[in-house]
Protein backbone atom coordinates (compact mmCIF):
# COMPACT_ATOMS: atom_id res chain seq x y z
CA UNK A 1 51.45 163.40 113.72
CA UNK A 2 53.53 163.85 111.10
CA UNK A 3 54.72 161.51 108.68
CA UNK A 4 57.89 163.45 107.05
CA UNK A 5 60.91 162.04 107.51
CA UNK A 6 62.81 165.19 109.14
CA UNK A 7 65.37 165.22 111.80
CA UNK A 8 63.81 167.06 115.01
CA UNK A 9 66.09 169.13 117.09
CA UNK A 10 65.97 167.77 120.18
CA UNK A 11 68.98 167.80 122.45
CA UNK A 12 69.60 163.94 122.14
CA UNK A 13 69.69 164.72 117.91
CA UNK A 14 71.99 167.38 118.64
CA UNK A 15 74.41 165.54 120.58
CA UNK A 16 74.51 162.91 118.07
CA UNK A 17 74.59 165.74 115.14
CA UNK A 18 77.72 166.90 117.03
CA UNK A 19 79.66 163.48 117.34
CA UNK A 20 79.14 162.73 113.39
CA UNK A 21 80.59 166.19 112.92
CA UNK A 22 83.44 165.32 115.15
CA UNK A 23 83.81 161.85 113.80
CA UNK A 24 84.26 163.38 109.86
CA UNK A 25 86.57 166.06 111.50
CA UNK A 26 89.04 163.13 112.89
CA UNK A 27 89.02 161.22 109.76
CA UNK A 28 90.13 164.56 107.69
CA UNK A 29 92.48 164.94 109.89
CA UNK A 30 93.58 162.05 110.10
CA UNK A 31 93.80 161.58 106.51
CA UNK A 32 95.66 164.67 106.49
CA UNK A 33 98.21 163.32 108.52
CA UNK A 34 98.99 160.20 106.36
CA UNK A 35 98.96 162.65 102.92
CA UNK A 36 101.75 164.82 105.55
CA UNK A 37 103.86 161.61 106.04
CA UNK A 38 103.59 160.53 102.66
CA UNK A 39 105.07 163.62 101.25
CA UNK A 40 107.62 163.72 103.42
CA UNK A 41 108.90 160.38 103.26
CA UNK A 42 108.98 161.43 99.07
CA UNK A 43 110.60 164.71 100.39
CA UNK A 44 112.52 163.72 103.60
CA UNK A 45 113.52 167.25 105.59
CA UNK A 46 117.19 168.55 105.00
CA UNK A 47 118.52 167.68 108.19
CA UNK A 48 120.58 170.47 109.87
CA UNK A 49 123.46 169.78 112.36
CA UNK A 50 123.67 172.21 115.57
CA UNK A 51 127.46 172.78 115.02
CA UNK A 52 127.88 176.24 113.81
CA UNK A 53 130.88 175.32 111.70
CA UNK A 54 128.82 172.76 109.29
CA UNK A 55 128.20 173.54 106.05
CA UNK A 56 125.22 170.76 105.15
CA UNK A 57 124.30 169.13 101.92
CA UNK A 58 126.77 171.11 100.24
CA UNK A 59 126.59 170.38 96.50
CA UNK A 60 129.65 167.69 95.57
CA UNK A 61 130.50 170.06 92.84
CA UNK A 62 132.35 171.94 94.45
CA UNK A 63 134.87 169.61 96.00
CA UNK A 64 134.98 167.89 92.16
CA UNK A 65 137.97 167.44 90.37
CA UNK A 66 136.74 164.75 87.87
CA UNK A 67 133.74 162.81 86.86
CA UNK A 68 133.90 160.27 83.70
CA UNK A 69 132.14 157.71 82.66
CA UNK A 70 134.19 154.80 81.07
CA UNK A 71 133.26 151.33 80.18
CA UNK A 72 135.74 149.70 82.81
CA UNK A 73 136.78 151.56 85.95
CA UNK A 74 140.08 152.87 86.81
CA UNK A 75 141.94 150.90 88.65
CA UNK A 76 144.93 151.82 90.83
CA UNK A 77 148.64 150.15 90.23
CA UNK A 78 151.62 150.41 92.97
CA UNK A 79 152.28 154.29 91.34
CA UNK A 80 150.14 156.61 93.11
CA UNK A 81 149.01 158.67 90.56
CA UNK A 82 148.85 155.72 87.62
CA UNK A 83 145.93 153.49 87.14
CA UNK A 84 144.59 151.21 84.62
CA UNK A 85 141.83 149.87 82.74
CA UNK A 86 141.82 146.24 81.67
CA UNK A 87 139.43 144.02 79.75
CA UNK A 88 138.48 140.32 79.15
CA UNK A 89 140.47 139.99 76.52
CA UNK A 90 143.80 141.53 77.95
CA UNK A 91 143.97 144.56 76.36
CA UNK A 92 145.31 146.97 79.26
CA UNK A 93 145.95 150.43 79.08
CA UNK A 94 147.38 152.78 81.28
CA UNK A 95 146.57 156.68 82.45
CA UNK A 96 148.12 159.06 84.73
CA UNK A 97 145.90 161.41 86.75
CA UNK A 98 146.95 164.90 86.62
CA UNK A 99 144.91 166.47 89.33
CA UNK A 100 142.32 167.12 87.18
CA UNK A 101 141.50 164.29 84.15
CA UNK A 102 142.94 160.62 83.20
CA UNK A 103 145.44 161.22 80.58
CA UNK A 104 146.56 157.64 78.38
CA UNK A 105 150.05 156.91 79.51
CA UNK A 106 152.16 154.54 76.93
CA UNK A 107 153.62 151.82 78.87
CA UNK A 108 157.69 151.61 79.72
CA UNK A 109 157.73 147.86 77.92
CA UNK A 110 155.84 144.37 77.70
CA UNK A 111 156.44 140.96 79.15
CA UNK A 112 155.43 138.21 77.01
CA UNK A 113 155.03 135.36 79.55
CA UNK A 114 153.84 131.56 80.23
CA UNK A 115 153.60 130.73 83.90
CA UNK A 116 153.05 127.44 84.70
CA UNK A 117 149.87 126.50 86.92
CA UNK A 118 147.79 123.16 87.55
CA UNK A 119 150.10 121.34 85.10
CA UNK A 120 148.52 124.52 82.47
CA UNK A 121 151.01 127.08 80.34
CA UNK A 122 148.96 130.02 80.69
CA UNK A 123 150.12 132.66 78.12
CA UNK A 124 149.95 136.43 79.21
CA UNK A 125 150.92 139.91 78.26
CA UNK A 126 151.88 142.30 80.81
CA UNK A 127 152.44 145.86 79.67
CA UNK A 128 153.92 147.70 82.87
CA UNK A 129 155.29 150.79 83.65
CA UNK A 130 158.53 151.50 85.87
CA UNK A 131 159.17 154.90 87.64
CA UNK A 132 161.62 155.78 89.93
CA UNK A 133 162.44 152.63 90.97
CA UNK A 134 158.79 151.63 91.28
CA UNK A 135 157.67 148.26 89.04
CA UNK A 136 154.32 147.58 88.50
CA UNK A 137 152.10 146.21 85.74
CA UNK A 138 149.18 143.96 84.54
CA UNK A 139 147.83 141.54 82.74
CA UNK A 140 144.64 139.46 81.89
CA UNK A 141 144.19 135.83 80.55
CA UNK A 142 141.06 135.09 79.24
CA UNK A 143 140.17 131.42 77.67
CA UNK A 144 137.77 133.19 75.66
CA UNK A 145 140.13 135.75 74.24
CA UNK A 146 143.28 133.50 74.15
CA UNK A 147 143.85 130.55 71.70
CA UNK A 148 145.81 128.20 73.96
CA UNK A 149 145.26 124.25 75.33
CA UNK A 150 144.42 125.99 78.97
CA UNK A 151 141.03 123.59 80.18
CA UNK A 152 141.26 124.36 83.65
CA UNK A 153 141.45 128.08 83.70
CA UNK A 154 138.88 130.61 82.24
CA UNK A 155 140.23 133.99 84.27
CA UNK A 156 143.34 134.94 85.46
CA UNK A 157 144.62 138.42 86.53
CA UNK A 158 148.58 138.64 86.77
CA UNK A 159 150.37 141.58 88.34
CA UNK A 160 154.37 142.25 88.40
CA UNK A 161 156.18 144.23 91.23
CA UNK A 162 159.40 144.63 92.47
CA UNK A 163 159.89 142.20 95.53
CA UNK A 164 159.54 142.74 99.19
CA UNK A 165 162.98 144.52 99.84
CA UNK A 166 164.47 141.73 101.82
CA UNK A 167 164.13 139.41 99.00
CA UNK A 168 165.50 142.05 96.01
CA UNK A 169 167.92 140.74 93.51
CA UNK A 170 169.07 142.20 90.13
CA UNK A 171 166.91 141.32 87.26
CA UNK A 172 163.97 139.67 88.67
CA UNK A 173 160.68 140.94 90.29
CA UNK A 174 157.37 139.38 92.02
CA UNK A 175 154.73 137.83 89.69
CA UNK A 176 151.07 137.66 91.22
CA UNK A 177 148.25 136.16 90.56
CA UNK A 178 144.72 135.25 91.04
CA UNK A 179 141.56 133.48 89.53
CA UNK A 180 138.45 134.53 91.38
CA UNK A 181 136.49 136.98 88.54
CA UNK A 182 134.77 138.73 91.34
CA UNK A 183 137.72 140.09 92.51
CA UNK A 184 138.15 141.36 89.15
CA UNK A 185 137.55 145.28 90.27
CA UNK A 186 139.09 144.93 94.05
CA UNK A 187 141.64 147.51 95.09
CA UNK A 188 142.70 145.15 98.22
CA UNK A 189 142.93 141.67 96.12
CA UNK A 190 144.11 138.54 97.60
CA UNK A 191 146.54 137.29 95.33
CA UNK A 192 146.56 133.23 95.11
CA UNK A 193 149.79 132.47 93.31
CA UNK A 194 153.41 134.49 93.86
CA UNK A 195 156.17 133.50 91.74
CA UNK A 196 159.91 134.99 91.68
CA UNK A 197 160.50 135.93 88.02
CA UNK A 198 163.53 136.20 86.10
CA UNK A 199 162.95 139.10 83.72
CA UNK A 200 165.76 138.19 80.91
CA UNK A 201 164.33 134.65 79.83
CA UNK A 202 161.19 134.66 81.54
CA UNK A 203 161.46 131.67 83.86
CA UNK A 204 159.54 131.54 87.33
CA UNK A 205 160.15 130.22 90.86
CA UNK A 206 157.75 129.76 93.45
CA UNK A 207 157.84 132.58 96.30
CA UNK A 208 155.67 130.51 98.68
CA UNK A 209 156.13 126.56 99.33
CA UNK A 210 153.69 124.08 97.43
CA UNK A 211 154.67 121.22 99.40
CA UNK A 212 151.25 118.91 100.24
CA UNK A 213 149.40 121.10 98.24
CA UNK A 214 146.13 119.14 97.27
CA UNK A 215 143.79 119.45 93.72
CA UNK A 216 140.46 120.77 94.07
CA UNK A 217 137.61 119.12 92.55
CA UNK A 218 138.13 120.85 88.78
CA UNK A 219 141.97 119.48 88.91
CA UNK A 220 143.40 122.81 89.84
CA UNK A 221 145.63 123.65 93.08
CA UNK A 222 143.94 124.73 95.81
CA UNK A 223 143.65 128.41 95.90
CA UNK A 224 143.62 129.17 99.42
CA UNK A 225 146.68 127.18 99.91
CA UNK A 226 149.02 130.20 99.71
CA UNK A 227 147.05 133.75 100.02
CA UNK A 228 149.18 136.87 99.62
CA UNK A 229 148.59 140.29 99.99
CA UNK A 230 149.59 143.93 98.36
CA UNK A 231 149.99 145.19 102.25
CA UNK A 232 151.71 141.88 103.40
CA UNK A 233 154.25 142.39 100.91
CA UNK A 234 155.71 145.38 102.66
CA UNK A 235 156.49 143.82 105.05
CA UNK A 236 160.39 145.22 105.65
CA UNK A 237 162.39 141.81 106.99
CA UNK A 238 162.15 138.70 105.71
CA UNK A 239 159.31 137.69 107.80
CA UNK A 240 155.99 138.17 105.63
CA UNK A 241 152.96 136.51 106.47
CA UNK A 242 150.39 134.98 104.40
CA UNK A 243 147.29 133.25 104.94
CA UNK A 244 146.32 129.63 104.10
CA UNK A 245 143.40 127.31 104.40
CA UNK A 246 145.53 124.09 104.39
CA UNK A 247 144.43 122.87 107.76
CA UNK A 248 141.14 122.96 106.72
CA UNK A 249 138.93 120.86 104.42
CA UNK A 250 136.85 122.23 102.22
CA UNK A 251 134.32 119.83 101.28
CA UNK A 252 133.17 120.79 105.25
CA UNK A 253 134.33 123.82 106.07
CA UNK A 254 132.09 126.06 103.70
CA UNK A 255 133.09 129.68 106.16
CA UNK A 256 136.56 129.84 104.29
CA UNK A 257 138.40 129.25 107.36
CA UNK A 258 141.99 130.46 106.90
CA UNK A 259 145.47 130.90 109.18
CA UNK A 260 148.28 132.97 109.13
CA UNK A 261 151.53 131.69 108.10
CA UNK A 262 154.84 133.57 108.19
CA UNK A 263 157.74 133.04 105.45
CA UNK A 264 161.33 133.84 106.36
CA UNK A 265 163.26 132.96 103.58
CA UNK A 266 162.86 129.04 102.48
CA UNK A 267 160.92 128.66 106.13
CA UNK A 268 157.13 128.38 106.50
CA UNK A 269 155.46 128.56 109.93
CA UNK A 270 151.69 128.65 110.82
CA UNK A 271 151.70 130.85 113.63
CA UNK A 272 148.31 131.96 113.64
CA UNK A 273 145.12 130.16 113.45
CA UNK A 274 141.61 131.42 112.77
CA UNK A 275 142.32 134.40 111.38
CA UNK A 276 139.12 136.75 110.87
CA UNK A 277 139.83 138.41 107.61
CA UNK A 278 142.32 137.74 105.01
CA UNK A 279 143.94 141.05 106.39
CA UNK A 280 147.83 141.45 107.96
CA UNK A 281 149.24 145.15 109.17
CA UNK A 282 152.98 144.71 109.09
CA UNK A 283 154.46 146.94 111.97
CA UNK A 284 158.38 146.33 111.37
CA UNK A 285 160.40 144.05 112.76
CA UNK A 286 158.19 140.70 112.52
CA UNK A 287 155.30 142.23 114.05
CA UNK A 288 152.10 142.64 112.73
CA UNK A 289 148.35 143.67 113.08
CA UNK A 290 145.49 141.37 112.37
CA UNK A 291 141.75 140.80 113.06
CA UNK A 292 140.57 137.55 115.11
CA UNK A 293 137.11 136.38 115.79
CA UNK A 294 136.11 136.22 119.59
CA UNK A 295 132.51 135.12 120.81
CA UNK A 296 129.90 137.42 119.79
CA UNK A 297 132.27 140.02 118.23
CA UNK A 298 136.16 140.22 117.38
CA UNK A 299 139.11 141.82 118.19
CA UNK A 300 142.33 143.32 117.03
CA UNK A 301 145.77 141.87 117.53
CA UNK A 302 149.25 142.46 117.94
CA UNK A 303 151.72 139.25 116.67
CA UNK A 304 155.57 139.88 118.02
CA UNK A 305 157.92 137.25 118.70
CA UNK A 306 155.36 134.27 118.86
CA UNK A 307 153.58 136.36 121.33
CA UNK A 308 150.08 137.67 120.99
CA UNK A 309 148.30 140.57 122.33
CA UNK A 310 145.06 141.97 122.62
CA UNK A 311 144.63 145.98 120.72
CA UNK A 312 140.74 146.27 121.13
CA UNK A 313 137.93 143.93 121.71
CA UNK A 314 134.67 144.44 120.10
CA UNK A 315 131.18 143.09 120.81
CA UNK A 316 129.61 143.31 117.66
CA UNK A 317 129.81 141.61 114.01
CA UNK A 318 133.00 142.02 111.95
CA UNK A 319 131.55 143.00 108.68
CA UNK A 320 128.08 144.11 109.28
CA UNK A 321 128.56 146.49 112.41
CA UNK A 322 131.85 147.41 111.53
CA UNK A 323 133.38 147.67 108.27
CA UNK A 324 137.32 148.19 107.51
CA UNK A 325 138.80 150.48 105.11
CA UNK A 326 142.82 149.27 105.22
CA UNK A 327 143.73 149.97 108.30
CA UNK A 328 141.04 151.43 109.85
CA UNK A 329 137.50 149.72 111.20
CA UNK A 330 134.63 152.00 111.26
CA UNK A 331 131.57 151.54 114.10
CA UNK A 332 128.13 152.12 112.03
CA UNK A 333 126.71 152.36 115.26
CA UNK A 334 128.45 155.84 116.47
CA UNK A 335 130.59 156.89 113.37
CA UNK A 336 134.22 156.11 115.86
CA UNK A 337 137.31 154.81 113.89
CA UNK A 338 139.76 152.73 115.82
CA UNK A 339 143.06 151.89 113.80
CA UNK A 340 143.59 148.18 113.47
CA UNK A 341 146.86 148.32 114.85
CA UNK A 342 146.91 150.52 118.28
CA UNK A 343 144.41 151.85 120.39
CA UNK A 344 143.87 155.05 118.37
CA UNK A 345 139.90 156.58 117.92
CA UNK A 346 138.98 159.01 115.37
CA UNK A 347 135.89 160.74 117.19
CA UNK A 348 133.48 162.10 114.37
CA UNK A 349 131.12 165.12 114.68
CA UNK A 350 128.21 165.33 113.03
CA UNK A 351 127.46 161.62 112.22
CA UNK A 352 124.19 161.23 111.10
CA UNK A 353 124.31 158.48 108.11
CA UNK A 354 124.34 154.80 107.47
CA UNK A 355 127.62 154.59 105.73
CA UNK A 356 128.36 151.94 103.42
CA UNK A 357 132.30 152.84 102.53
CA UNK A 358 134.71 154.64 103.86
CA UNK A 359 138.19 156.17 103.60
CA UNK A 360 140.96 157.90 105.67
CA UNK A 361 143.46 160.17 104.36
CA UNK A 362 147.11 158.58 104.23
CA UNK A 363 148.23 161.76 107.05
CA UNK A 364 144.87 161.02 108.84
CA UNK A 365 143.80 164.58 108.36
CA UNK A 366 140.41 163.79 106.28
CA UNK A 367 137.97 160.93 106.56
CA UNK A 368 135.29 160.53 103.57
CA UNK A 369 131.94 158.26 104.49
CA UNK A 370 129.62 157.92 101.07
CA UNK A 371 126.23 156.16 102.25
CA UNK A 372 122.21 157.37 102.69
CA UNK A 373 120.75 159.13 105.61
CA UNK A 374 117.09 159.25 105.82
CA UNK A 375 116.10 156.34 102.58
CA UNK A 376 117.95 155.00 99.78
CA UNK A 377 117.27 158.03 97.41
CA UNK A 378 119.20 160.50 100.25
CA UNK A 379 122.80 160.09 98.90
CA UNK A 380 125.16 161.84 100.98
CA UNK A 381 129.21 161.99 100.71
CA UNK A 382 130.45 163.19 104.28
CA UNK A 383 134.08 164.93 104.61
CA UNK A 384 135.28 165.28 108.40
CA UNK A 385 138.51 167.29 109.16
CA UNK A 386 140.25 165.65 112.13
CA UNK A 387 142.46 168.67 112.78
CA UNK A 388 140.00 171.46 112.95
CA UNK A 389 137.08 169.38 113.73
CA UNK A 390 134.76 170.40 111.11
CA UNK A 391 132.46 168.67 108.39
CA UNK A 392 130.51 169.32 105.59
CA UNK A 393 127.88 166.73 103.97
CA UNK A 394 127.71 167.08 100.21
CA UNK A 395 124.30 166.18 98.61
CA UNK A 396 125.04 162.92 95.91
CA UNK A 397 122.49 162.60 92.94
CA UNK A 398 124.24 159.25 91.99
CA UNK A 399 122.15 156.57 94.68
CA UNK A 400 123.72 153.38 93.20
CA UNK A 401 126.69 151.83 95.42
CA UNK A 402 129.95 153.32 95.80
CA UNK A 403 132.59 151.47 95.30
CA UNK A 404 136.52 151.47 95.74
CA UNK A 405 136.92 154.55 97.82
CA UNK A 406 140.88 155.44 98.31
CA UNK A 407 143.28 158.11 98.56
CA UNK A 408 145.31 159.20 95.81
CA UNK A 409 146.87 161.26 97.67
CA UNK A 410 146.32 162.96 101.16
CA UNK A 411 144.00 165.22 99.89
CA UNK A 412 142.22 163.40 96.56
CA UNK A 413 139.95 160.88 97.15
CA UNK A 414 138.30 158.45 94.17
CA UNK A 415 135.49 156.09 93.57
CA UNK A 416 133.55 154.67 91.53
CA UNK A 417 129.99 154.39 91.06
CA UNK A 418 127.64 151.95 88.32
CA UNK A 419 125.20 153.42 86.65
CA UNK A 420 123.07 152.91 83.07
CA UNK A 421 126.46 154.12 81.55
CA UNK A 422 128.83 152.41 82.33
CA UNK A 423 131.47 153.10 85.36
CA UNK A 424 131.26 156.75 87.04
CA UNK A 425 135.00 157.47 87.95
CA UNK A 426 134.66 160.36 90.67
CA UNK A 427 137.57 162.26 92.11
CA UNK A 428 136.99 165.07 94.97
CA UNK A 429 139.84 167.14 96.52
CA UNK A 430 138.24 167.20 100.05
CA UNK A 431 140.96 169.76 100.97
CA UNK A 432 138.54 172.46 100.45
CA UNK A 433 136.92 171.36 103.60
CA UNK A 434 139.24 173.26 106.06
C-alpha cells in the first residue's frame, strides 16, 4: 500500500470535492453581495418617479437667484422685500432684495431709546425704515457691548411696528421685545414684552396688563407672563390674543404650559387653556385658529364667540410627525398639508423624502420641502405646483440643516443654510417649475 498522502478519486472524495467547491462559491458570492450593498449605500440609486411630467434631481442652479455667504443671516422685517442683519453688539444694517442680490439700504431714521424692564433702563438703538405706511425696525442690547448698570439682562432684541389697526394713534407705534438668545435667528419669534411708544419724547406704556405678574428666580418678570406674536398682531378688531403661562408654576411645570388670553382694549380674558403651540390664526372678527393637544395626537381649532370647534383631529405627535410652517401642518408620514384653520388638504405627488422644513407660497400655488431621501448625504429641495400638479426634485450639495424657509414673495423662496463659512443665504424663484 501506499504511503503518499494523495487524495483518491473515489465517488465519496468527489462529492465532498464538490461541496468545498460550492461552499467557496457561496462565500464569493456572498461577499460579493455585501461589497454590492456597500457601494450602494456610498452611491444610493437616483430614484426616478413614474409621473411622466417629473423632472428629478434637477440641479438647484437653475431655479437660483442668489447664494451668499455672510457672517449673520438675513433676516426678514414687516417689508417684504427688506431684511436685516444684526449683531451682538447692535450694529444693524439693512438691505433690500432686488430679485437678484442684497443691496445695503440706509435706514429712514434712529430711535435712541431706554425702556424700562425688571426695575432695569435698558438703552437701545433702533435704526428702522418706514415705507408706504409700513414701520418696522430693530435693535439689539447687549451687556457685553453696552456700558450701562443693566445686571439682570445680558440679551435683548427690540423691534418697532406700527400697531394693530384698532389700536392706531398719531405719533406712536408698538415696541417689542424679547430675551431668549436662541430665538435670536427665528422668523416666527415670540415676543415677551409689548409696549405702546410715544415716538416724540420716547416714553412707553404697557400694551398688555402686568397686574400679579411674579419675579423669576434671577429677579426679572416672568417671561411667559404676556407672549405676543407677529401673526397675532393682525389681528383686525380689538380682540388680539396672546398667550400666557400665569396659571402655571414653573418651578413644576417644566413642559412650558401656556393659555390663550384675548385683549380688547384695557380687558384681559383667558379664554383658552392648554394651548399646544405658542401659535394663534386670526380669522376676522374675534375668531381665530389654534393648535390643542388631545390624547395621543392634537387637533386644530376654531375660537368664535366663546365657542370652540373642532377643524381636524390628528393621531400622531405635534412636532415630530407633523411639523407647521405658519399656517400650514405638514404629515411626514404621506407628504398631505392641511391648513390650520379649515379643512383644506394639499395632496402632493411624488413624495418620496423625509422633510425637515417646509414652505407654502402666500397664493398657495407652490410648496418647497428641503430634507434627505435615501441618507443624510442625499440633499434634496422638492418644488410641487398645486395648479398643474407637477414637481421637480433639485439635487442640494449643501447637507447641513436648512433653516428659515419663507416666501418673499409668491414665487421667491429663501433660506438659510450653516456651513464652515459662515451663513449660506439661498434664494430660488420656484416659478420656473410650471
Amino acid at each position: 500500500m501506499s504511503t503518499t498522502q494523495e487524495t483518491a478519486q473515489t465517488p465519496k472524495n468527489k462529492t465532498s470535492a464538490k461541496k468545498n467547491i460550492l461552499t467557496v462559491l457561496l462565500l464569493l458570492l456572498a461577499a460579493g453581495a455585501l461589497l454590492a450593498a456597500g457601494w450602494l449605500y456610498m452611491n444610493p440609486p437616483q430614484s426616478r418617479y413614474t409621473n411622466p411630467q417629473s423632472d428629478v434631481s434637477e440641479k438647484l442652479d437653475s431655479i437660483l437667484l442668489s447664494r451668499k455667504i455672510t457672517r449673520i443671516p438675513f433676516m426678514p422685517t414687516d417689508i417684504s422685500n427688506v431684511f436685516y442683519t444684526a449683531d451682538a453688539a447692535g450694529n444693524v444694517t439693512y438691505y433690500t432684495f432686488d430679485g437678484a442680490q442684497y443691496n445695503e439700504t440706509a435706514p429712514t431714521g434712529t430711535m435712541e431709546l431706554t425702556v424700562p424692564l425688571s426695575g432695569q433702563q435698558i438703552p437701545v438703538k433702533i435704526p428702522y425704515i418706514e415705507q408706504d405706511g409700513v414701520l418696522t425696525g430693530f435693535g439689539v442690547f447687549s451687556s457685553e457691548a453696552a456700558e450701562t448698570n443693566v445686571y439682570i439682562y445680558n440679551f435683548i432684541i427690540f423691534k418697532i411696528c406700527n400697531l394693530p389697526a384698532a389700536y392706531a394713534a398719531d405719533g406712536k407705534c408698538l415696541l417689542l421685545a424679547f430675551t431668549d438668545q436662541t430665538q435670536a435667528y427665528t422668523i416666527n419669534p415670540v415676543w415677551e414684552e409689548a409696549y405702546i411708544l410715544n415716538r416724540a419724547d420716547g416714553t412707553t406704556e404697557r400694551f398688555l396688563s402686568e397686574n400679579n405678574r411674579m419675579l423669576g428666580m434671577n429677579g426679572a418678570v416672568r417671561s411667559d407672563f404676556c407672549m405676543i406674536t407677529d401673526t397675532a398682531l393682525a389681528a383686525d378688531t380689538s380682540a388680539i390674543p396672546f398667550f400666557s403661562g400665569r396659571a402655571y408654576d414653573l418651578a413644576t411645570d417644566t413642559d412650558k404650559k401656556v393659555d390663550i388670553y384675548v385683549k380688547n382694549g384695557a380687558k384681559e380674558t383667558q379664554i383658552v387653556t392648554g394651548a399646544a403651540d405658542r401659535y394663534v390664526k386670526p380669522l376676522g372678527n374675534g375668531a381665530f385658529a389654534f393648535l390643542r393637544k388631545s390624547g395621543n395626537g392634537f387637533e386644530t381649532v376654531r375660537y368664535e364667540n366663546g365657542t370652540e370647534t373642532v377643524i381636524t383631529s390628528f393621531y400622531a405627535g405635534y412636532g415630530t410627525s407633523y411639523i407647521r410652517s405658519g399656517d400650514y401642518l405638514l404629515s411626514k408620514e404621506d407628504g398631505r398639508i392641511y391648513t390650520t384653520y379649515d379643512n383644506t388638504v394639499i395632496e402632493i405627488k411624488g413624495y418620496k423624502m423625509n422633510p425637515l422644513v417646509f414652505a407654502v407660497s402666500p397664493d398657495g400655488k407652490y410648496v418647497v420641502m428641503a430634507g434627505t431621501v435615501a441618507n443624510a448625504l442625499d440633499y434634496r429641495i422638492y418644488v410641487y405646483n398645486t395648479e398643474t400638479k407637477k414637481f421637480v426634485t433639485f439635487t442640494e450639495t449643501n447637507y447641513a440643516a436648512h433653516d428659515n424657509m419663507r416666501f418673499i414673495d409668491d414665487r421667491t423662496v429663501a433660506y438659510y443654510v450653516v456651513n464652515v463659512e459662515g451663513y449660506e443665504n439661498v434664494v430660488l424663484d420656484v416659478s420656473k417649475v410650471k
